[in-house]
PDB file of N, CA and C in Angstrom:
ATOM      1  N   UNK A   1      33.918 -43.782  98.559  1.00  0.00           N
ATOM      2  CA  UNK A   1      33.779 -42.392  98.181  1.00  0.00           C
ATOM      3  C   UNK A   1      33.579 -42.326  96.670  1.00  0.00           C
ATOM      4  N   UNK A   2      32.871 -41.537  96.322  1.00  0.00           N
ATOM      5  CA  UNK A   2      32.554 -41.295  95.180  1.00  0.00           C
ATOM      6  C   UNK A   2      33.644 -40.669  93.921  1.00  0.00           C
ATOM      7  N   UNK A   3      33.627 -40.708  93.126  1.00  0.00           N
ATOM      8  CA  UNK A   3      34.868 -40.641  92.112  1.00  0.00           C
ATOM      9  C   UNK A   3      34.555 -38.855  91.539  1.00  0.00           C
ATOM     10  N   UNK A   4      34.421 -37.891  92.441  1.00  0.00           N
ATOM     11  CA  UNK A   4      34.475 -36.942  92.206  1.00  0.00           C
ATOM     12  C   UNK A   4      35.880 -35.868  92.467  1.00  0.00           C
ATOM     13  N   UNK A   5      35.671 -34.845  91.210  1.00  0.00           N
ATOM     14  CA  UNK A   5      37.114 -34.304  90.767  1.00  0.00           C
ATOM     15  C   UNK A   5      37.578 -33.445  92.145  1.00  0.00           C
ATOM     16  N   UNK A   6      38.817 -33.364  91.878  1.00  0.00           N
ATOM     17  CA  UNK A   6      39.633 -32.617  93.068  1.00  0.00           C
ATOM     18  C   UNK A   6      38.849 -31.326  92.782  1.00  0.00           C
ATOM     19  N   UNK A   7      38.468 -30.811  92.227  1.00  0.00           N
ATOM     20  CA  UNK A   7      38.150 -29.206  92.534  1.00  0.00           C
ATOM     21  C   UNK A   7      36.158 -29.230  93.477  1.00  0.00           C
ATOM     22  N   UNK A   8      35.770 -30.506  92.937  1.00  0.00           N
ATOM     23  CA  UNK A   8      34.054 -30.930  93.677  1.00  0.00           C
ATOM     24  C   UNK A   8      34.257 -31.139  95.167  1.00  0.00           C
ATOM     25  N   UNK A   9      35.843 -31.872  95.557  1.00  0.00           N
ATOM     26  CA  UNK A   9      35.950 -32.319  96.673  1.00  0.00           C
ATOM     27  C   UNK A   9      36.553 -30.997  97.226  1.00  0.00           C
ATOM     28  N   UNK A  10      37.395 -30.457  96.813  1.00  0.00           N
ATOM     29  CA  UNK A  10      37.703 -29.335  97.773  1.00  0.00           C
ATOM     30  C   UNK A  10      36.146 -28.167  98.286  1.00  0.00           C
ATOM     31  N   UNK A  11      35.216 -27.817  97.019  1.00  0.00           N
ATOM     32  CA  UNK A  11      34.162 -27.081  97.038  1.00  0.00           C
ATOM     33  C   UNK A  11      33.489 -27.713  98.279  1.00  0.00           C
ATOM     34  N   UNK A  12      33.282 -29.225  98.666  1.00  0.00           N
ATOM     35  CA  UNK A  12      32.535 -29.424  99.448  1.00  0.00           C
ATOM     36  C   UNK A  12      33.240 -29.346 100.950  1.00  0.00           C
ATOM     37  N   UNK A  13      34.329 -29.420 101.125  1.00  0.00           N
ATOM     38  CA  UNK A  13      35.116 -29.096 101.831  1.00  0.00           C
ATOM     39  C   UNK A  13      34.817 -27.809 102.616  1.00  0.00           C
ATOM     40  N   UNK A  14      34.801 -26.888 101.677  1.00  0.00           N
ATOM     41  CA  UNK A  14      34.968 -25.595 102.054  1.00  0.00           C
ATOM     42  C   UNK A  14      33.906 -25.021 102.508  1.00  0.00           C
ATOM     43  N   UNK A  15      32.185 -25.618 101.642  1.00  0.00           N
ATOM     44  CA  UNK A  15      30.877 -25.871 102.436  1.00  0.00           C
ATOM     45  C   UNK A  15      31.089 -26.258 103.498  1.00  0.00           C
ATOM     46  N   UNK A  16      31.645 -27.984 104.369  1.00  0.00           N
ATOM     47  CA  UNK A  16      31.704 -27.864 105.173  1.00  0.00           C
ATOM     48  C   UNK A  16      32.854 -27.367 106.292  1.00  0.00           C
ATOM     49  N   UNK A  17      33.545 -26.563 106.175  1.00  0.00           N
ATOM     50  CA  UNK A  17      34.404 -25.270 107.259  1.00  0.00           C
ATOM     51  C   UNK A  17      33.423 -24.360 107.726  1.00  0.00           C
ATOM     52  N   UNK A  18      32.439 -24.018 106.303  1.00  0.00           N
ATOM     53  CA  UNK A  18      31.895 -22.910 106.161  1.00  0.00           C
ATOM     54  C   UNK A  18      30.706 -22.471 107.135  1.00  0.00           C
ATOM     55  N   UNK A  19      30.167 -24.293 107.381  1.00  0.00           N
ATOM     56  CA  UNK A  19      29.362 -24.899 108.183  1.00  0.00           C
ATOM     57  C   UNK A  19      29.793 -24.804 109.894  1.00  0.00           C
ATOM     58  N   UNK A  20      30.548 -25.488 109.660  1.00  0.00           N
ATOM     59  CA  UNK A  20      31.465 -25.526 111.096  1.00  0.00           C
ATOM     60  C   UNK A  20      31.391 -24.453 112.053  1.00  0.00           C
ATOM     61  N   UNK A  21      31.923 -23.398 111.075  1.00  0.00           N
ATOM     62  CA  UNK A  21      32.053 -22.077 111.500  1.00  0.00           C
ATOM     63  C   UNK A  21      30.664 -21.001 111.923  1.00  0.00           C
ATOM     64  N   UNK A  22      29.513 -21.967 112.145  1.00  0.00           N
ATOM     65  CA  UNK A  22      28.186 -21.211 112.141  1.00  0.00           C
ATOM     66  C   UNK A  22      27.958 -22.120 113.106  1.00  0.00           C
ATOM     67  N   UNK A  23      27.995 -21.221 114.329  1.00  0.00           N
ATOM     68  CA  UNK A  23      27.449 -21.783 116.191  1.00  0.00           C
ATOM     69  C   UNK A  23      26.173 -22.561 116.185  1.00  0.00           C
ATOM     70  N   UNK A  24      25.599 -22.326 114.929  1.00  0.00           N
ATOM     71  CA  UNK A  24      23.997 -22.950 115.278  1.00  0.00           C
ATOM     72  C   UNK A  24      23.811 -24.315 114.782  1.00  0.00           C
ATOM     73  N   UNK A  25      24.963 -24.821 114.577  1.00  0.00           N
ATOM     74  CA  UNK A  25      25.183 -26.044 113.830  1.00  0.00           C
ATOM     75  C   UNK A  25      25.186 -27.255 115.461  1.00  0.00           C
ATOM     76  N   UNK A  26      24.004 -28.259 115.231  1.00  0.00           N
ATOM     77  CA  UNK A  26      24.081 -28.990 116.266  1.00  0.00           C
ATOM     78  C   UNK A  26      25.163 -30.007 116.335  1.00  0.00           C
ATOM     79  N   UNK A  27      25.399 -30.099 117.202  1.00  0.00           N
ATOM     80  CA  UNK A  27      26.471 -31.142 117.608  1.00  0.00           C
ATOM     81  C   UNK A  27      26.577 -32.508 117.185  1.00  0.00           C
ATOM     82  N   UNK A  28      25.491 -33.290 117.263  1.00  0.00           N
ATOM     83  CA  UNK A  28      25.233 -34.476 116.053  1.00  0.00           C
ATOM     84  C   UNK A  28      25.877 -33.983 114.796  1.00  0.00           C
ATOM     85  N   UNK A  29      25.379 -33.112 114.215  1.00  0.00           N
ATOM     86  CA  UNK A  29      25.462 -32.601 112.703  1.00  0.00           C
ATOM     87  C   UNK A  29      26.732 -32.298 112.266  1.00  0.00           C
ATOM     88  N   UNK A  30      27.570 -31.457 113.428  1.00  0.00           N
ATOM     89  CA  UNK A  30      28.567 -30.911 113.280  1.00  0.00           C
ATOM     90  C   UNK A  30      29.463 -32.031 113.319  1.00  0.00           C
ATOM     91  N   UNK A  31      29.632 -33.544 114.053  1.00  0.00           N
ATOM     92  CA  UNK A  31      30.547 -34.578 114.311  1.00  0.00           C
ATOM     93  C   UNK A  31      30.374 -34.951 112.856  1.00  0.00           C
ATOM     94  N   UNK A  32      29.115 -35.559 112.249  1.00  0.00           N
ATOM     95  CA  UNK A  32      29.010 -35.650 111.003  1.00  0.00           C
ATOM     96  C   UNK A  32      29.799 -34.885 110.030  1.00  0.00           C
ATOM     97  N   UNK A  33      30.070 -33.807 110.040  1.00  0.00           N
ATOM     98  CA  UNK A  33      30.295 -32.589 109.150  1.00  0.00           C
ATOM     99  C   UNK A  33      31.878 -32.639 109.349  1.00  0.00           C
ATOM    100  N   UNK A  34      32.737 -32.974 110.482  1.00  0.00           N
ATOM    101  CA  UNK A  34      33.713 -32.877 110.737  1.00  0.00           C
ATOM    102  C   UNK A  34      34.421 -34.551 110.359  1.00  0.00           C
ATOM    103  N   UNK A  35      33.546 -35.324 110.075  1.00  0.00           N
ATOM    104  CA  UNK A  35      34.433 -36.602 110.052  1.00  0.00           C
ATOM    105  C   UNK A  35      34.394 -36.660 108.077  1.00  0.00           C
ATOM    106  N   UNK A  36      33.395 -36.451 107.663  1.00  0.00           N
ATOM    107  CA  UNK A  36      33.146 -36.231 106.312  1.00  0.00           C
ATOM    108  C   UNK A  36      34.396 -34.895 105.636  1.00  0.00           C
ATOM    109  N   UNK A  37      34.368 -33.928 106.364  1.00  0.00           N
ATOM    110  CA  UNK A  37      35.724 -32.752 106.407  1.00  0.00           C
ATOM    111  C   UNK A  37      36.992 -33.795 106.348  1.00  0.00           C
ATOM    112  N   UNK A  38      37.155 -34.346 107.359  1.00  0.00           N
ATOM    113  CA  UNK A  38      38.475 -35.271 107.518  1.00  0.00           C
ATOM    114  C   UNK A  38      38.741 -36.405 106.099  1.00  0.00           C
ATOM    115  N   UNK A  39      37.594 -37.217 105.733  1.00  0.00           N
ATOM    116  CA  UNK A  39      37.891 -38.094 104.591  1.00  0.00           C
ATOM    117  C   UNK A  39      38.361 -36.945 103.201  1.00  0.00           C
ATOM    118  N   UNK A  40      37.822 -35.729 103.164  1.00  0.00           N
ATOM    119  CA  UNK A  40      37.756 -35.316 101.974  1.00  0.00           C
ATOM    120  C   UNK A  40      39.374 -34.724 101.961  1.00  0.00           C
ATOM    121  N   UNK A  41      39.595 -34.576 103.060  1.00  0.00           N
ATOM    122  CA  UNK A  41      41.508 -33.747 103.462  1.00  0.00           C
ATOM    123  C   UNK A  41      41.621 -34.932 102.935  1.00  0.00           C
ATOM    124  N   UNK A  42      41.921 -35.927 103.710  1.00  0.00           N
ATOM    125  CA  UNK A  42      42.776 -37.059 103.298  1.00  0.00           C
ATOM    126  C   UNK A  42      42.871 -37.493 101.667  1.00  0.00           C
ATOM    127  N   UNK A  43      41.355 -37.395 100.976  1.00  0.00           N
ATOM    128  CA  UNK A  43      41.618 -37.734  99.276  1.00  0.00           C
ATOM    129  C   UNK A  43      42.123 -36.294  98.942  1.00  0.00           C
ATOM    130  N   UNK A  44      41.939 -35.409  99.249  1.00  0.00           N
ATOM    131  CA  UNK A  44      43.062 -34.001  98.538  1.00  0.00           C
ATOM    132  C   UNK A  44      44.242 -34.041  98.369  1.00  0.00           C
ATOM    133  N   UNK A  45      44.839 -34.374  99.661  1.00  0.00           N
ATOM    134  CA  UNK A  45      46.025 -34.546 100.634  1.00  0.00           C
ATOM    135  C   UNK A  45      46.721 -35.726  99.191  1.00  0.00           C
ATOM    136  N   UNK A  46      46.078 -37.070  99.027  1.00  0.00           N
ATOM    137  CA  UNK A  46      46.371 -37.659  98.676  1.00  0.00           C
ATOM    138  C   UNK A  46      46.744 -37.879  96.892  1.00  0.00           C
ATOM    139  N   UNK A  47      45.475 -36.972  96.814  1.00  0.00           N
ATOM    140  CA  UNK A  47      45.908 -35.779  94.891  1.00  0.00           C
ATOM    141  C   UNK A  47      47.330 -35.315  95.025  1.00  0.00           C
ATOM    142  N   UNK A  48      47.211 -34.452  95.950  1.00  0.00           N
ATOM    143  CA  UNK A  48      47.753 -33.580  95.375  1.00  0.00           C
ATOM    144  C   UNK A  48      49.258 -34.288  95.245  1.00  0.00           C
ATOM    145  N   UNK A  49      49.469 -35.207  96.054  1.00  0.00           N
ATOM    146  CA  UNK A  49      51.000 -36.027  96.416  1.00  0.00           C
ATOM    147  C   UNK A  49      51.224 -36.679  95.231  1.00  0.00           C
ATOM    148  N   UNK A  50      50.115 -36.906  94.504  1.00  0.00           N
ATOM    149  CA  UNK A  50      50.136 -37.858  93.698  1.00  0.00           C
ATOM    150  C   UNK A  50      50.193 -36.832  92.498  1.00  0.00           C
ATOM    151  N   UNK A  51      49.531 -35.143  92.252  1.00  0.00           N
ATOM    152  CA  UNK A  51      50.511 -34.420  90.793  1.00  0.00           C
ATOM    153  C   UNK A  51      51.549 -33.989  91.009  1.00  0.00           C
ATOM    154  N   UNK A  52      52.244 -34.045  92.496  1.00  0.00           N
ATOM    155  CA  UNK A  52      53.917 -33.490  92.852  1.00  0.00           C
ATOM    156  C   UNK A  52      54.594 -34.319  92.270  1.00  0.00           C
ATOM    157  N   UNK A  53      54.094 -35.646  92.306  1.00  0.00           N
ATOM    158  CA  UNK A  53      55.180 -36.686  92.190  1.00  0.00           C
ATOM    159  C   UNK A  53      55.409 -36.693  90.850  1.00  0.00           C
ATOM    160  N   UNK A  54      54.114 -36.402  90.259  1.00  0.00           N
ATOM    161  CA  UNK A  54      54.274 -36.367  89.045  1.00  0.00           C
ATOM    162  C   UNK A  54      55.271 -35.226  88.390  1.00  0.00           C
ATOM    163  N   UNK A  55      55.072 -34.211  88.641  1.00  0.00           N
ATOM    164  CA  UNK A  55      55.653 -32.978  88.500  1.00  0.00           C
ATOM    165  C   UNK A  55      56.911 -32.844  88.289  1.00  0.00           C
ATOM    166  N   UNK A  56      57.347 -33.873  89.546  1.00  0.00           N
ATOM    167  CA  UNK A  56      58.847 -34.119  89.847  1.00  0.00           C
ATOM    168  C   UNK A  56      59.661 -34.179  88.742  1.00  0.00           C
ATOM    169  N   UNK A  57      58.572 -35.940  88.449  1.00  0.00           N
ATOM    170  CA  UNK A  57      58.917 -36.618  87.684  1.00  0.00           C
ATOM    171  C   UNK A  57      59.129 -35.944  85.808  1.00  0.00           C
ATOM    172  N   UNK A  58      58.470 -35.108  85.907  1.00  0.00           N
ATOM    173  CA  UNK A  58      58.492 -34.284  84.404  1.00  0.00           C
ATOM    174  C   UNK A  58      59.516 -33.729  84.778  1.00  0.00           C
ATOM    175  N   UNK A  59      60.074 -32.738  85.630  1.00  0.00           N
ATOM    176  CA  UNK A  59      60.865 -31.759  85.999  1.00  0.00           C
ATOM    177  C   UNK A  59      62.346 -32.251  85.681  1.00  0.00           C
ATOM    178  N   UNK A  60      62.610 -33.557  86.214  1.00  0.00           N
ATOM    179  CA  UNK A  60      63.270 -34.630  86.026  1.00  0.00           C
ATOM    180  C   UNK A  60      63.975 -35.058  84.832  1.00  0.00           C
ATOM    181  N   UNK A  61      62.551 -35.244  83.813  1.00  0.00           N
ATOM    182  CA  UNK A  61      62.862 -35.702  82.346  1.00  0.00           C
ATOM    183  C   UNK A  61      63.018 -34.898  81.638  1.00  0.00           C
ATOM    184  N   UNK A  62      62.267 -33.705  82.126  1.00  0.00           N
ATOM    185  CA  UNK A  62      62.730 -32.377  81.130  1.00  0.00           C
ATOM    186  C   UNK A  62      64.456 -31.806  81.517  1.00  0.00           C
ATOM    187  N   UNK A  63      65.150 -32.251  82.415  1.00  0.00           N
ATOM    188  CA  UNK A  63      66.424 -32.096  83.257  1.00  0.00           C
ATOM    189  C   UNK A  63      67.326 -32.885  82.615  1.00  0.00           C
ATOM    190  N   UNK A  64      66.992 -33.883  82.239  1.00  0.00           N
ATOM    191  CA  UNK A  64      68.106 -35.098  81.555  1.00  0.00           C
ATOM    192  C   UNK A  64      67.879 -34.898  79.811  1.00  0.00           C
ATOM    193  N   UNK A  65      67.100 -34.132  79.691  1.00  0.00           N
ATOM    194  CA  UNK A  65      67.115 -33.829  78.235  1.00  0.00           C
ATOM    195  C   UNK A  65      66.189 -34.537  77.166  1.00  0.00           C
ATOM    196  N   UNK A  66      65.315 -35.763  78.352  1.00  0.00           N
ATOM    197  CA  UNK A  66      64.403 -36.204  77.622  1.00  0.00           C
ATOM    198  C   UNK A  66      62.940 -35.940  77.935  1.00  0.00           C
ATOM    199  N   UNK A  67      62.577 -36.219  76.563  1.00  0.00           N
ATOM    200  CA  UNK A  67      60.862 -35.362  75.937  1.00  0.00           C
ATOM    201  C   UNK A  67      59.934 -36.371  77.312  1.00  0.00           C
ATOM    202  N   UNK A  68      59.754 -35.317  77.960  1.00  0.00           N
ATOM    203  CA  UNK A  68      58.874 -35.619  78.783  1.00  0.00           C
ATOM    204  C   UNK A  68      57.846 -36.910  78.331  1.00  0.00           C
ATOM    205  N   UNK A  69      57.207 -37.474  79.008  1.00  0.00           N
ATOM    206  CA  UNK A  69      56.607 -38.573  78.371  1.00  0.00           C
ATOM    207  C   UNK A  69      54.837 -38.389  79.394  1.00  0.00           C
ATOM    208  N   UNK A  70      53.982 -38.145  78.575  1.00  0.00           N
ATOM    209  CA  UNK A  70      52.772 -37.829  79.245  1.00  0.00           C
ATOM    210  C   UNK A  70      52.170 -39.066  79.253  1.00  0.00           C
ATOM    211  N   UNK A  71      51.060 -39.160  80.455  1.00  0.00           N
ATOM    212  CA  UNK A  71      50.567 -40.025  80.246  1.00  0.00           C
ATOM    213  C   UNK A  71      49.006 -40.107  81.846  1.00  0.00           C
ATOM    214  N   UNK A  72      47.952 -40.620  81.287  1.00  0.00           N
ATOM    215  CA  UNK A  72      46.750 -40.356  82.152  1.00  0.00           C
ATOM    216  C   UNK A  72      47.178 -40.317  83.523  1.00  0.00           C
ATOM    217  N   UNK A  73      46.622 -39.148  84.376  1.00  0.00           N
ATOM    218  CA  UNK A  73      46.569 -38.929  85.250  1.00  0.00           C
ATOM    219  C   UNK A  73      45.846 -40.064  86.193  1.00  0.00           C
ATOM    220  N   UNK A  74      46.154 -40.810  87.014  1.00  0.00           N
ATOM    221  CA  UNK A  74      45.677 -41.745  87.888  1.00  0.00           C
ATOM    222  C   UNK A  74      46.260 -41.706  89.617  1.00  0.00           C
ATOM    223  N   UNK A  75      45.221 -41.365  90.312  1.00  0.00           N
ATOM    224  CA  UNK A  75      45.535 -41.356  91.580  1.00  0.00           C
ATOM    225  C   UNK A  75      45.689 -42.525  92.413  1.00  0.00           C
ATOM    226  N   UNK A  76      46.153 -42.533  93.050  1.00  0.00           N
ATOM    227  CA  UNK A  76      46.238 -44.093  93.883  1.00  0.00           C
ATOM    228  C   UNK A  76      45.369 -44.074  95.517  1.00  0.00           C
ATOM    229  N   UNK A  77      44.974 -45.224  95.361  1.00  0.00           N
ATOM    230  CA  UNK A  77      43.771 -45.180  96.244  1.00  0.00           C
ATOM    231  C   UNK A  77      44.052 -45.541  97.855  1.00  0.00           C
ATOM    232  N   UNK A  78      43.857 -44.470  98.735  1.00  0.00           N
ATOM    233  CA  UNK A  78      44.279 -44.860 100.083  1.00  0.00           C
ATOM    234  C   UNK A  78      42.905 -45.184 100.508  1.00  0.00           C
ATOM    235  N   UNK A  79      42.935 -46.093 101.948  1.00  0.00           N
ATOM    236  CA  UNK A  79      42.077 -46.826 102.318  1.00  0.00           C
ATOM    237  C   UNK A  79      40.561 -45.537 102.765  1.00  0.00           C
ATOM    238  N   UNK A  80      39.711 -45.498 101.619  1.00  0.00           N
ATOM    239  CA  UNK A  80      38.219 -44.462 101.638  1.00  0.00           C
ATOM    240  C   UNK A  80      38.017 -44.636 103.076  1.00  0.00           C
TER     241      UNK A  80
END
């Protein structure tokens, strides 16, 4: 999968629901449309677990009294 941002992957996402949701969509097209839907949940799914944790983790350090400590955002890669 291509290294595009959580907000590109949700947009295409939502193209294909948007798709889904229109009867004239052939059945070939639509299995296509629905398995491509499924990979893009799963890398969202897998963001978003990955800025909670982070979140936590600030929530955490800002809790014990120490200066939060920032540092690049990096997602971890479940099997594309």
């Amino acid at each position: 999968m291509s290294k595009e941002s959580f907000e590109q992957a949700l947009g295409e996402l939502e193209a294909i629901v948007s798709k889904l949701e229109d009867d004239t969509v052939p059945l070939e097209e639509a299995l296509k449309l629905f398995e491509r839907g499924i990979k893009l949940a799963k890398k969202l799914k897998t963001q978003l677990t990955a800025v909670e944790r982070r979140v936590e983790q600030l929530l955490a350090e800002a809790e014990e009294g120490e200066e939060p400590e920032t540092a690049p955002f990096a997602v971890e890669k479940e099997g594309d």
